[in-house]
C-alpha atoms as a PDB file:
ATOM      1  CA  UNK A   1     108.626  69.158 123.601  1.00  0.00           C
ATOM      2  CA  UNK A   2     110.998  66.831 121.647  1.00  0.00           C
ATOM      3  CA  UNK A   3     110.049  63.536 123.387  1.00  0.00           C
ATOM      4  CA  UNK A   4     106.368  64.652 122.428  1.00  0.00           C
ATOM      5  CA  UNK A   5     107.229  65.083 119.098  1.00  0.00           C
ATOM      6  CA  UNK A   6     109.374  62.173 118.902  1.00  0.00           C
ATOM      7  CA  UNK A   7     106.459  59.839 119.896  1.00  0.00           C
ATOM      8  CA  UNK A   8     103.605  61.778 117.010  1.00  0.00           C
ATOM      9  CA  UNK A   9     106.745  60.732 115.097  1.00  0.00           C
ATOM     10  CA  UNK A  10     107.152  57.285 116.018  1.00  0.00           C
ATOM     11  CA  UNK A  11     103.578  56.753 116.016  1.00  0.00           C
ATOM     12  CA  UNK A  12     102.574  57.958 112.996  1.00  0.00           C
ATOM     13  CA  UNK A  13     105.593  56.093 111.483  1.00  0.00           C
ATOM     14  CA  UNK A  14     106.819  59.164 109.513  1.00  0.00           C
ATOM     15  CA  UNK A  15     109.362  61.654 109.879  1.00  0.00           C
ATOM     16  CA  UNK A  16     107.362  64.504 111.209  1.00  0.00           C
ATOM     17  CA  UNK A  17     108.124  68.104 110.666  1.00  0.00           C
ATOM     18  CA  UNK A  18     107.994  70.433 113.650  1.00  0.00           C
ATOM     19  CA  UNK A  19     106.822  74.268 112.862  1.00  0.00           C
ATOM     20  CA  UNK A  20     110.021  76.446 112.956  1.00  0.00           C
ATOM     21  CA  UNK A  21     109.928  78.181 115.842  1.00  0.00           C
ATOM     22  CA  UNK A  22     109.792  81.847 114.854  1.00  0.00           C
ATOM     23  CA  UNK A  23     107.112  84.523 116.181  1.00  0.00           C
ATOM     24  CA  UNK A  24     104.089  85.507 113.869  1.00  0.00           C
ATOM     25  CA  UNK A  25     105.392  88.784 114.588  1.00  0.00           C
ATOM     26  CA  UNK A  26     108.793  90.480 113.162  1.00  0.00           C
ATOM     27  CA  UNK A  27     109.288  93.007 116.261  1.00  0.00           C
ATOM     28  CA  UNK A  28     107.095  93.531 118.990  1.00  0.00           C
ATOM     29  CA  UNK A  29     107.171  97.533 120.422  1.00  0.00           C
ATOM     30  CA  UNK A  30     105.972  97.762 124.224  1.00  0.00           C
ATOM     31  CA  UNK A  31     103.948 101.481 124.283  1.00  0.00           C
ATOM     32  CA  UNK A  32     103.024 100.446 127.485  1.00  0.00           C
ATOM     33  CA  UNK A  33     104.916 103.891 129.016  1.00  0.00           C
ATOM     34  CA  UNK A  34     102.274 105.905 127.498  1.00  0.00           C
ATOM     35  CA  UNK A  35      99.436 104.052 127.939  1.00  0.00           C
ATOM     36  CA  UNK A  36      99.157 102.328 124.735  1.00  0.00           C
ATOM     37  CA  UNK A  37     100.516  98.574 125.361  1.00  0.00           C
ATOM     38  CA  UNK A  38     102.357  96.364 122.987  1.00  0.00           C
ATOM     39  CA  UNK A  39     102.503  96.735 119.253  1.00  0.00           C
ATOM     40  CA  UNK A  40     102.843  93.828 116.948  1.00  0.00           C
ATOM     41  CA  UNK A  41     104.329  94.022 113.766  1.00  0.00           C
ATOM     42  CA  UNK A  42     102.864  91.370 112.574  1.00  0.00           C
ATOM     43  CA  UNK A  43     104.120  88.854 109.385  1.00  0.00           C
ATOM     44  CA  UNK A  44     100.671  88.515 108.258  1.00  0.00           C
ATOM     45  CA  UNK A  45      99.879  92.305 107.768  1.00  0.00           C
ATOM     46  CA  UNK A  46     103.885  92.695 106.317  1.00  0.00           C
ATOM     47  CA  UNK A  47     102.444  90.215 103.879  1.00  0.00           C
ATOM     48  CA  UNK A  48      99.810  92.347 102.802  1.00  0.00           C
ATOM     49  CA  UNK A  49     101.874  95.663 102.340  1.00  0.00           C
ATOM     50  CA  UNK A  50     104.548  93.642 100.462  1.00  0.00           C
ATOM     51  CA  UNK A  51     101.592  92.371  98.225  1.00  0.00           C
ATOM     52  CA  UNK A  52     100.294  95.460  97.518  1.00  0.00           C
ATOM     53  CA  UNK A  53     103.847  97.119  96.896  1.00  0.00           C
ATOM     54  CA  UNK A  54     104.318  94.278  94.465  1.00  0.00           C
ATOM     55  CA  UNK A  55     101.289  94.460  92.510  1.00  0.00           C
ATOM     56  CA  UNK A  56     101.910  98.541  92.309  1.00  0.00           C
ATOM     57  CA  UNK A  57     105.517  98.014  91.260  1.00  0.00           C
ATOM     58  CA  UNK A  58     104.217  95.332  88.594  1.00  0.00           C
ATOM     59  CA  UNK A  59     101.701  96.927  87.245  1.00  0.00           C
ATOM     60  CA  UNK A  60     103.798 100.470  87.157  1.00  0.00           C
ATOM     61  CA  UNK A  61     106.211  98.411  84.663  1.00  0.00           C
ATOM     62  CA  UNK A  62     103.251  96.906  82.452  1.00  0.00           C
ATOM     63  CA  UNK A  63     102.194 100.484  81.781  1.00  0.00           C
ATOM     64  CA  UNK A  64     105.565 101.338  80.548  1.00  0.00           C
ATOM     65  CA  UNK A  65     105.676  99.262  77.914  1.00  0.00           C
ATOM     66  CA  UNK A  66     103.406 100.431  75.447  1.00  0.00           C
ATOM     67  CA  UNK A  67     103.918  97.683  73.030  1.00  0.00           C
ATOM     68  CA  UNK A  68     102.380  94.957  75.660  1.00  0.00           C
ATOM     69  CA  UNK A  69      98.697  96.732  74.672  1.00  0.00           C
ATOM     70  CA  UNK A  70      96.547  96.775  71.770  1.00  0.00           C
ATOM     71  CA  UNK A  71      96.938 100.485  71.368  1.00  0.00           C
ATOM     72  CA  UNK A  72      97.997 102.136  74.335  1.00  0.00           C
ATOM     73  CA  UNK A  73      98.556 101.708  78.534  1.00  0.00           C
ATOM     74  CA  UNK A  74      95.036 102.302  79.959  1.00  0.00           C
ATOM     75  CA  UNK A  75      96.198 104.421  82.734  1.00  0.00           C
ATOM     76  CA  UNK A  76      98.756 106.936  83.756  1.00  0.00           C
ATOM     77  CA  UNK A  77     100.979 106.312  86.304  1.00  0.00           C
ATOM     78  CA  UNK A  78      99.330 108.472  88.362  1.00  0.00           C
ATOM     79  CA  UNK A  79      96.276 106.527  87.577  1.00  0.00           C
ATOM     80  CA  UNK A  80      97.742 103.625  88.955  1.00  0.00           C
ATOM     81  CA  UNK A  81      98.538 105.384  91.790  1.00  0.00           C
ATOM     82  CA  UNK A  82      95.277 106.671  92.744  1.00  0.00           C
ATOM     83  CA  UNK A  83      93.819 102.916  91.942  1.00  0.00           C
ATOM     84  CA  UNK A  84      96.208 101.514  94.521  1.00  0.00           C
ATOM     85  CA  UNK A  85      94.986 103.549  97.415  1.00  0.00           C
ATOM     86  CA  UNK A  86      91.182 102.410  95.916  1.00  0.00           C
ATOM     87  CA  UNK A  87      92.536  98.863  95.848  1.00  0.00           C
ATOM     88  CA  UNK A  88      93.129  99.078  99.298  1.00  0.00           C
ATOM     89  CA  UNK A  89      90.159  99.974 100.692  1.00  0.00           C
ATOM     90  CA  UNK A  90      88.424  97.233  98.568  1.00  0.00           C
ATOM     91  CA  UNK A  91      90.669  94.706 100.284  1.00  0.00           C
ATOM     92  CA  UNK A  92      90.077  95.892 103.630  1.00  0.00           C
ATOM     93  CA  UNK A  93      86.607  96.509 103.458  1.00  0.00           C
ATOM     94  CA  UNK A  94      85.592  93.392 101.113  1.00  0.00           C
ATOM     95  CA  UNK A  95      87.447  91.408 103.148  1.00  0.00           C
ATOM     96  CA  UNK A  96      86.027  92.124 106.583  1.00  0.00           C
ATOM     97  CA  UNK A  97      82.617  92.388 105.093  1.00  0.00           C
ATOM     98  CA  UNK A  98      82.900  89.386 103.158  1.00  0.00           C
ATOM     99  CA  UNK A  99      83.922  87.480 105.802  1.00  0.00           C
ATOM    100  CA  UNK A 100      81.374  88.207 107.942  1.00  0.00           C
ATOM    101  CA  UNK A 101      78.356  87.692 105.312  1.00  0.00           C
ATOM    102  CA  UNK A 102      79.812  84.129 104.319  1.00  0.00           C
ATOM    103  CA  UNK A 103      81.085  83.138 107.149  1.00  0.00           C
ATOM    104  CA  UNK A 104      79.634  84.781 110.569  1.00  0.00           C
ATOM    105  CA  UNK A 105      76.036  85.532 109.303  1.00  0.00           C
ATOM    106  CA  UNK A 106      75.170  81.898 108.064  1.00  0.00           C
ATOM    107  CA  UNK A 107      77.110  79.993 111.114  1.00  0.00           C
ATOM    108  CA  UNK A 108      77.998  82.769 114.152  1.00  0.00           C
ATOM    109  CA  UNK A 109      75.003  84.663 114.451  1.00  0.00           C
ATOM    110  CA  UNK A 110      74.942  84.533 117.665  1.00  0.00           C
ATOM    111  CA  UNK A 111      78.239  85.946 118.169  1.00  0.00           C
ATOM    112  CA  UNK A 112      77.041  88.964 116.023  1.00  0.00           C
ATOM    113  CA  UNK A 113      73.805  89.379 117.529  1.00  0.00           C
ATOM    114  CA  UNK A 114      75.934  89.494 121.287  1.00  0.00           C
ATOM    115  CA  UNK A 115      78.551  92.282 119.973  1.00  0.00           C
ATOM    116  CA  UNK A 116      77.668  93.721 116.827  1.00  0.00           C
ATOM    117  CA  UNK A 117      80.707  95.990 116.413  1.00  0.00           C
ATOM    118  CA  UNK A 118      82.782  92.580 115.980  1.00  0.00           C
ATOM    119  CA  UNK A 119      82.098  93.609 112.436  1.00  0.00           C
ATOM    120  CA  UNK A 120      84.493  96.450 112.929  1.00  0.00           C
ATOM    121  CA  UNK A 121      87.356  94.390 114.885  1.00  0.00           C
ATOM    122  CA  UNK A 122      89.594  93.466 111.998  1.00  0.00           C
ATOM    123  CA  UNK A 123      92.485  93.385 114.264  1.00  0.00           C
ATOM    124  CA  UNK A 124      90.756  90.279 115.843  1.00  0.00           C
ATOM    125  CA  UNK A 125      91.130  88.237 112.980  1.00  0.00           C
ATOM    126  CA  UNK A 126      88.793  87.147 110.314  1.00  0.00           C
ATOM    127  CA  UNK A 127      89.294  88.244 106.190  1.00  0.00           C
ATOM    128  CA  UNK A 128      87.906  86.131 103.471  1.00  0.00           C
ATOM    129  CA  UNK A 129      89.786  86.407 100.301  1.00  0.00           C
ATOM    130  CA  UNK A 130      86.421  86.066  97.601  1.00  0.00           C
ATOM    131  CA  UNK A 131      85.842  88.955  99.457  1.00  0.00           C
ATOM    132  CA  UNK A 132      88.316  90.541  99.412  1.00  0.00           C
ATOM    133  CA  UNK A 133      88.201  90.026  94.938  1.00  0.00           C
ATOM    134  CA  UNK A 134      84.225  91.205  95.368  1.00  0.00           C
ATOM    135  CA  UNK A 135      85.576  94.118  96.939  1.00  0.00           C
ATOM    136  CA  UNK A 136      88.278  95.040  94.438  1.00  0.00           C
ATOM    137  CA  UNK A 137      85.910  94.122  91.364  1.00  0.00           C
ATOM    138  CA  UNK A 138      83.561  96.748  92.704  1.00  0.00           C
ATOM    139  CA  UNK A 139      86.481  99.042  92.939  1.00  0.00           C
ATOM    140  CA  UNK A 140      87.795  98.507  89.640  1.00  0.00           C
ATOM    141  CA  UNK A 141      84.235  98.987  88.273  1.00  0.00           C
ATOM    142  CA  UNK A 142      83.600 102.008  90.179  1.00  0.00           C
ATOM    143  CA  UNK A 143      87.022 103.600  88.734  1.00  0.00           C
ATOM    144  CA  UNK A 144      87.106 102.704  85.203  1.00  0.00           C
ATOM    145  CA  UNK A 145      83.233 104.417  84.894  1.00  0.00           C
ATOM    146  CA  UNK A 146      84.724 107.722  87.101  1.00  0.00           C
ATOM    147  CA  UNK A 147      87.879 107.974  84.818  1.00  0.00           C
ATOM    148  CA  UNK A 148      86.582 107.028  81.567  1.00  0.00           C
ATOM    149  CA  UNK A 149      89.663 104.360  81.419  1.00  0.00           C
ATOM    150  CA  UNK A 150      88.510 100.408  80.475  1.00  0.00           C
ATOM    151  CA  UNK A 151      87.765  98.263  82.572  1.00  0.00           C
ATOM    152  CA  UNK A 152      88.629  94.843  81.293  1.00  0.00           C
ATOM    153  CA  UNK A 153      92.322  96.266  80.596  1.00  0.00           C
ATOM    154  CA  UNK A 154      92.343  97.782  84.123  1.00  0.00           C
ATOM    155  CA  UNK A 155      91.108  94.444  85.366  1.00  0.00           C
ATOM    156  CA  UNK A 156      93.915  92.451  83.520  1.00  0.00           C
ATOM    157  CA  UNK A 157      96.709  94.239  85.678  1.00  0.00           C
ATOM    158  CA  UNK A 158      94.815  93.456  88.765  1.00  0.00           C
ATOM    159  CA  UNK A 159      94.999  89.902  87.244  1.00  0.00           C
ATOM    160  CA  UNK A 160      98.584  89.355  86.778  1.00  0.00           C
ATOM    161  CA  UNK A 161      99.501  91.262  89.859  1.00  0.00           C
ATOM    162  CA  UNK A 162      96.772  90.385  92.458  1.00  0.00           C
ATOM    163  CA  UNK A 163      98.783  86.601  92.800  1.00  0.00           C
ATOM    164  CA  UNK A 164     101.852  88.318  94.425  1.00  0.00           C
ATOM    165  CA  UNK A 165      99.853  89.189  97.724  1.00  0.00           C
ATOM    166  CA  UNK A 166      97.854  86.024  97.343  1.00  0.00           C
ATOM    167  CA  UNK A 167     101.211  84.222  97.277  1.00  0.00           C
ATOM    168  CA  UNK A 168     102.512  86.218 100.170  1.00  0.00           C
ATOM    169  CA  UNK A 169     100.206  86.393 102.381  1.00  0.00           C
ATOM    170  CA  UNK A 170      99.503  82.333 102.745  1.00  0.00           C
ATOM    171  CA  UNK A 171     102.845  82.164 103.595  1.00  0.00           C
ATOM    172  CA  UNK A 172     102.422  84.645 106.387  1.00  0.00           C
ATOM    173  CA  UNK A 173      99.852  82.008 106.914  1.00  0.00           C
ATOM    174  CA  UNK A 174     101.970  79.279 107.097  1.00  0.00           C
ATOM    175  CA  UNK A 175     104.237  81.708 110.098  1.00  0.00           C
ATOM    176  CA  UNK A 176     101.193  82.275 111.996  1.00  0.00           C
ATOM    177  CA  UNK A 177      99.992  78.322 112.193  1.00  0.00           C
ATOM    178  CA  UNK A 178      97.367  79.194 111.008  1.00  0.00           C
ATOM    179  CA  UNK A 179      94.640  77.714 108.220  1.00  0.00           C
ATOM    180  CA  UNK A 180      96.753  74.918 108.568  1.00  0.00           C
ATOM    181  CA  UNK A 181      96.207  71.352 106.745  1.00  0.00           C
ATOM    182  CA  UNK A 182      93.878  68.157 107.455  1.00  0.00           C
ATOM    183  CA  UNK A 183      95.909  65.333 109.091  1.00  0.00           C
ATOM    184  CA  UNK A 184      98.092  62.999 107.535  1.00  0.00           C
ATOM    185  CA  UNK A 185     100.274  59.999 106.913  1.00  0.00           C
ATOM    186  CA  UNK A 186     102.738  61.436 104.215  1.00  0.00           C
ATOM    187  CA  UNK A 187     105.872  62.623 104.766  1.00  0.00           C
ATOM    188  CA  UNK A 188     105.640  65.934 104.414  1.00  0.00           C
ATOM    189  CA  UNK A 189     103.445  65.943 107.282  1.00  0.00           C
ATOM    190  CA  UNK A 190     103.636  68.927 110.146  1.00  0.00           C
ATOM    191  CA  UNK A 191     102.928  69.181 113.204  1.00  0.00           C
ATOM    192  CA  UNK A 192     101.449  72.797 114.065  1.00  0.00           C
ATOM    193  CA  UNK A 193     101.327  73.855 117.397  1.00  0.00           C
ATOM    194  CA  UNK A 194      97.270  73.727 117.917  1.00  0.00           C
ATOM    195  CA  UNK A 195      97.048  75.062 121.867  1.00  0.00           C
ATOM    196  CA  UNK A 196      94.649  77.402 122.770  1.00  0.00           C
ATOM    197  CA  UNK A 197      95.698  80.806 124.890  1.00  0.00           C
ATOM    198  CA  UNK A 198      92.933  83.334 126.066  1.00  0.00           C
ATOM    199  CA  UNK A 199      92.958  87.127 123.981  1.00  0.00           C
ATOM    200  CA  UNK A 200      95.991  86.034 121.721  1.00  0.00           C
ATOM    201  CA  UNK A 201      96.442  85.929 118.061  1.00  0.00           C
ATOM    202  CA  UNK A 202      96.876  83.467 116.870  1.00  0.00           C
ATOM    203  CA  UNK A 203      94.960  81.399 119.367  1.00  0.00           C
ATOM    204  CA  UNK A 204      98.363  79.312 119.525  1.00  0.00           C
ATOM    205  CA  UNK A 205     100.990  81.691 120.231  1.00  0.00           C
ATOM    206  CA  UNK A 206     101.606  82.930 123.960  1.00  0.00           C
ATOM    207  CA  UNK A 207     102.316  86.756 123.504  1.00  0.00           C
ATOM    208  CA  UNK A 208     103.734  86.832 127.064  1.00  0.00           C
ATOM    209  CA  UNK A 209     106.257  83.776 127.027  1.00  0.00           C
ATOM    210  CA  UNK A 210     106.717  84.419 123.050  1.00  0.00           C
ATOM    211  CA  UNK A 211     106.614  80.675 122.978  1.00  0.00           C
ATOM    212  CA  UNK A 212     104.144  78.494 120.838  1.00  0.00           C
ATOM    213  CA  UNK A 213     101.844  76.476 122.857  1.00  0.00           C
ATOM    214  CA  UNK A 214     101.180  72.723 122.568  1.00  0.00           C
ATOM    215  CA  UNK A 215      98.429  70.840 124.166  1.00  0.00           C
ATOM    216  CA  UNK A 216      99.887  66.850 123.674  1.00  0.00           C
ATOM    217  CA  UNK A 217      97.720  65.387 120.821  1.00  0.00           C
ATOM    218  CA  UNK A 218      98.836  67.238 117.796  1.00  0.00           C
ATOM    219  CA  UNK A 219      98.670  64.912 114.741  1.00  0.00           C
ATOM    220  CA  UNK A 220     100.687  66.127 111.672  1.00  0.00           C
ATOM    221  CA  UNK A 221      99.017  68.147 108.957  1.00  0.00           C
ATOM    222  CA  UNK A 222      99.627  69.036 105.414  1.00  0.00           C
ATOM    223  CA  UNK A 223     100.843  72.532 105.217  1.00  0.00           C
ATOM    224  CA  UNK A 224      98.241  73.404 103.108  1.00  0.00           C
ATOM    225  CA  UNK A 225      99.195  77.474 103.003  1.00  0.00           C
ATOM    226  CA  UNK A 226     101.967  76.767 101.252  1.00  0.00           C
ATOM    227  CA  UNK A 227     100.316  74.506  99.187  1.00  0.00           C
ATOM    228  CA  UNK A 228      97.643  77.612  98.226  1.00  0.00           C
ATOM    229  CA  UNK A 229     100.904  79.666  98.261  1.00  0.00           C
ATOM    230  CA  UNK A 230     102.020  78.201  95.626  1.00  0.00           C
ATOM    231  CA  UNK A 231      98.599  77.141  93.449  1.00  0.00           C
ATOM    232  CA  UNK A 232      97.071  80.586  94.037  1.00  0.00           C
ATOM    233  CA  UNK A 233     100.334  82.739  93.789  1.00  0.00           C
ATOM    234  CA  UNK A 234     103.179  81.772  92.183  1.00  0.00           C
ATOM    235  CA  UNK A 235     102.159  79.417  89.215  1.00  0.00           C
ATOM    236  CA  UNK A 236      99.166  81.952  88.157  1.00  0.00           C
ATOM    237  CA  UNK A 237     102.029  84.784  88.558  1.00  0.00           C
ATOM    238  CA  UNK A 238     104.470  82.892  86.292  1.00  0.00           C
ATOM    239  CA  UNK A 239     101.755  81.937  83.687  1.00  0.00           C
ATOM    240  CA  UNK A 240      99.818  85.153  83.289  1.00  0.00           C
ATOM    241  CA  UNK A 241     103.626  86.718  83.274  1.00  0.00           C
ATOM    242  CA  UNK A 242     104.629  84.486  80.107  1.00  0.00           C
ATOM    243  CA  UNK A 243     101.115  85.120  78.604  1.00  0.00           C
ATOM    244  CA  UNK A 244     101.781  88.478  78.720  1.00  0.00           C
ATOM    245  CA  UNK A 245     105.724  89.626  78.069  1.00  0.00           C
ATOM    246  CA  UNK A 246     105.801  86.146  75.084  1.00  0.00           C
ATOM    247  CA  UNK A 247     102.533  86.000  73.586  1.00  0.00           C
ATOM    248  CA  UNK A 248     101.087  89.702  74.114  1.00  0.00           C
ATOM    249  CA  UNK A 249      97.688  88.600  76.602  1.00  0.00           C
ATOM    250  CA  UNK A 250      97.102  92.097  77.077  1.00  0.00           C
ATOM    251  CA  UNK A 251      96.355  93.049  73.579  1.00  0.00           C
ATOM    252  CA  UNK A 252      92.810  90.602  74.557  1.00  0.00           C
ATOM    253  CA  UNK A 253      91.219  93.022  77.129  1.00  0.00           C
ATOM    254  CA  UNK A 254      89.936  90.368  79.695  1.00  0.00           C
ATOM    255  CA  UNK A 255      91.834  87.532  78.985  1.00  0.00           C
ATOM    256  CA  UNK A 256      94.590  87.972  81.645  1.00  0.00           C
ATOM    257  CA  UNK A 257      91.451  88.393  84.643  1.00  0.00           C
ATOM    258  CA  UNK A 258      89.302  85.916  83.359  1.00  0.00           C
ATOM    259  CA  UNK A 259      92.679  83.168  82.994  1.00  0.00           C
ATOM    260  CA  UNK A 260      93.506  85.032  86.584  1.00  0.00           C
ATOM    261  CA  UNK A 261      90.168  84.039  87.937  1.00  0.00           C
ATOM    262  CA  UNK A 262      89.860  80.468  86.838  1.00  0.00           C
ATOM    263  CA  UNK A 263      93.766  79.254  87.511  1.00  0.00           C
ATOM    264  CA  UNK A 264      92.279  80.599  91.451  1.00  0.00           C
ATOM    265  CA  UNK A 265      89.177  79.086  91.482  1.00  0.00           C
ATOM    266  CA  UNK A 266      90.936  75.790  90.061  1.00  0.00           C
ATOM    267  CA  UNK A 267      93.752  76.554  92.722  1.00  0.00           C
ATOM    268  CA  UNK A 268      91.768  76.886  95.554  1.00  0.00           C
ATOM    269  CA  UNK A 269      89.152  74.283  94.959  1.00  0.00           C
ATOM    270  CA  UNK A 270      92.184  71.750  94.899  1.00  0.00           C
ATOM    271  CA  UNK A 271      93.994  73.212  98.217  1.00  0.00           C
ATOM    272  CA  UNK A 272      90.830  72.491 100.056  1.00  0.00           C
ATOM    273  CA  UNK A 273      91.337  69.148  99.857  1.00  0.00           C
ATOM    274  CA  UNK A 274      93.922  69.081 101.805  1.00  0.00           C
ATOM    275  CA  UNK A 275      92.658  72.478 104.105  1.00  0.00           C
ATOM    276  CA  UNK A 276      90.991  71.953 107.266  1.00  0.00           C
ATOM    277  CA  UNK A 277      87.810  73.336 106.898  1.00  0.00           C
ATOM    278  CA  UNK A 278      86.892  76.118 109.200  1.00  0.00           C
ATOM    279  CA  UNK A 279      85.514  74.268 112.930  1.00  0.00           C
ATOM    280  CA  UNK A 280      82.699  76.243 113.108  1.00  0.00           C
ATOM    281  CA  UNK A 281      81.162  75.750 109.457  1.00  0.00           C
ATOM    282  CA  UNK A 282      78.629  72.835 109.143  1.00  0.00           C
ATOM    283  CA  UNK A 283      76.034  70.884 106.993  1.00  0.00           C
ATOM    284  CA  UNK A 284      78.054  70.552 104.091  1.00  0.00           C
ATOM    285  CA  UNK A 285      79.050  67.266 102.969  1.00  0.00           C
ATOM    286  CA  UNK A 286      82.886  65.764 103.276  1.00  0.00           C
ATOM    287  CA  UNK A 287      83.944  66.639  99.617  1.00  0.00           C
ATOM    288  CA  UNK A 288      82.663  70.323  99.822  1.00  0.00           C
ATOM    289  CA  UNK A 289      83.718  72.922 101.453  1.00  0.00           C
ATOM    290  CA  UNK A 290      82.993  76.785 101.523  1.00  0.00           C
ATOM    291  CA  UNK A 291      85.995  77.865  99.807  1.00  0.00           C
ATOM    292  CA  UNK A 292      84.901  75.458  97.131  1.00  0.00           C
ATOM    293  CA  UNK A 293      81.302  77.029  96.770  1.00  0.00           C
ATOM    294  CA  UNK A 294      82.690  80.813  96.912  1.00  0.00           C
ATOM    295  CA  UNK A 295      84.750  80.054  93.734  1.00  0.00           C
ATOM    296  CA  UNK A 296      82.190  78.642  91.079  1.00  0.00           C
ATOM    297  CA  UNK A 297      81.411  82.715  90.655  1.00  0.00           C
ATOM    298  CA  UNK A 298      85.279  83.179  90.248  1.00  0.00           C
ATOM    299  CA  UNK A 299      84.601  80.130  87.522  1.00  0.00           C
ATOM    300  CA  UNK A 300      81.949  81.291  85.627  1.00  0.00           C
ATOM    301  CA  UNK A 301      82.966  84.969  85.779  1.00  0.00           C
ATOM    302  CA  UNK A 302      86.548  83.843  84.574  1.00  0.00           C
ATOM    303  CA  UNK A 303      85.036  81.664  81.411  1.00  0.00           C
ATOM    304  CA  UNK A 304      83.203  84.477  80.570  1.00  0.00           C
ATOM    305  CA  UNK A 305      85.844  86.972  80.511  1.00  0.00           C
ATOM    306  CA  UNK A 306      87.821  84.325  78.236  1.00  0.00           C
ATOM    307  CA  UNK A 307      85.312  83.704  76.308  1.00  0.00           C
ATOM    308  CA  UNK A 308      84.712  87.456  75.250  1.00  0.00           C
ATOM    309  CA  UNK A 309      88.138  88.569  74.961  1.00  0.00           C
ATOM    310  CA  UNK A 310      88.700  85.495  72.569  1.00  0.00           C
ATOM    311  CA  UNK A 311      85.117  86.479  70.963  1.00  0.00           C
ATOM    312  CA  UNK A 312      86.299  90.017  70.484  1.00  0.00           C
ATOM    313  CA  UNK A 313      89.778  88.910  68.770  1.00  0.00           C
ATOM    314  CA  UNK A 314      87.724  86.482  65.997  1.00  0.00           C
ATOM    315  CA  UNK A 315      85.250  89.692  64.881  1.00  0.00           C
ATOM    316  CA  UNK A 316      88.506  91.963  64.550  1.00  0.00           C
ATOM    317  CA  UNK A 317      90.239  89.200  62.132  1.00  0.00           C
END
């Protein structure tokens, strides 16, 4: 494996980077005593329960500082609570179903249409992330009418806390080689181990040898999750975080989603130029891709919510 890398290196004339060679998984259990195999605990769902004990952690401290609102918190802390578990289940099920409506309806029918309860298989793989927001914005909306609590406030801590997951989870991402980055010629080029083993997950990694497999013509890639880690996660965390605790963005119901949603959309839209687009997606042209076209609603929705918060502030001075 070094001579092969070696010669990408050499012939791209670049010093490549090799992917470290850790598992996608933390610990892996063998149930197979009691009929129940091996169990995988894997980075990429670690990723998601360290998001979403984050953003529940955040968001408890926001509502403990009264003076960060116009008038007062907008929920309990056992408000938050109960929204948490709700959050959840928007994830999961926005997610799953998102993926499937932009992604497997318009380009894998056929794979539907030969085992509809793929739709089900989460385990396989397969979450899109403006799904996973549709999902959550239908919670919020949901709980804010059943609790008489409002909304745009409620939707501002999902804002500022929603980019710690984001952040998180493209770097368990980046450990799972997957989503990885179109080839290139800089140096901060990768190469990501791109072979392909039968029933595994990801379609790189051999479970059985717990080695990553190569197939010979890997070309280094930008590592484009940590690139999204960083546009998508960290700088919107850090900016909505200053908004907030300096210049009081909270007391402008809104402003902290709407800013949340457009710093995304302008995020994302510049990591997929430098994503590879998904294989299997086709008839759109070089410059666009479907991450780009999922997060124009994120856009408009997000210079809306700006625009009213900032409407609401002028009529109130």
């Amino acid at each position: 494996m070094t001579e092969l890398l070696t010669m990408i290196s050499v012939y791209l004339g670049q010093a490549v980077m090799t992917f470290p060679e850790w598992r996608p998984a933390l610990l892996s259990l063998d149930f197979g005593f009691v009929g129940l195999g091996e169990f995988h605990l894997r980075w990429y769902a670690l990723g998601y329960i360290a998001g979403i004990g984050g953003a529940w952690w955040y968001g408890s401290q926001l509502l403990k500082r009264a003076s960060l609102w116009k008038s007062e918190p907008p929920l309990s802390q056992e408000g938050l609570d109960d929204l948490m578990f709700w959050i959840i289940i928007g994830i999961i099920l926005g997610g799953r179903f998102g993926y499937v409506l932009f992604y497997m309806v318009p380009y894998q029918m056929d794979v539907l249409a030969a085992d509809p309860l793929t739709v089900l298989r989460i385990w396989d793989g397969g979450m899109a992330f403006h799904g996973g927001i549709l999902g959550v914005a239908l919670v919020l909306w949901f709980f804010a009418a059943k609790r008489g609590v409002p909304l745009l406030s409620v939707g501002d801590i999902a804002g500022v806390t929603a980019p710690i997951g984001i952040g998180l989870v493209r770097i368990a991402n980046f450990t799972n080689a997957e989503l990885y980055g179109r080839p290139t010629d800089a140096s901060i080029g990768m190469v990501f181990p791109e072979g392909y083993v039968p029933g595994s997950t990801p379609p790189a990694f051999n479970w059985e040898t717990k080695e990553w497999v190569y197939r010979g013509d890997e070309l280094a890639r930008h590592p484009s999750q940590l690139y999204e880690s960083v546009l998508e996660g960290w700088i919107p965390l850090i900016v909505l975080s200053i908004l907030i605790w300096k210049f009081g963005a909270l007391k402008r119901p809104g402003l902290v989603a709407g800013l949340f949603l457009l710093m995304y959309g302008a995020g994302r839209s510049i990591a997929e130029n430098f994503r590879e687009p998904d294989s299997f997606v086709s008839g759109l042209p070089e410059w666009l891709t479907m991450g780009m076209i999922l997060s124009v609603p994120m856009w408009l929705g997000g210079a809306w919510l700006i625009w009213n918060a900032l409407k609401r502030q002028e009529k109130q001075v």
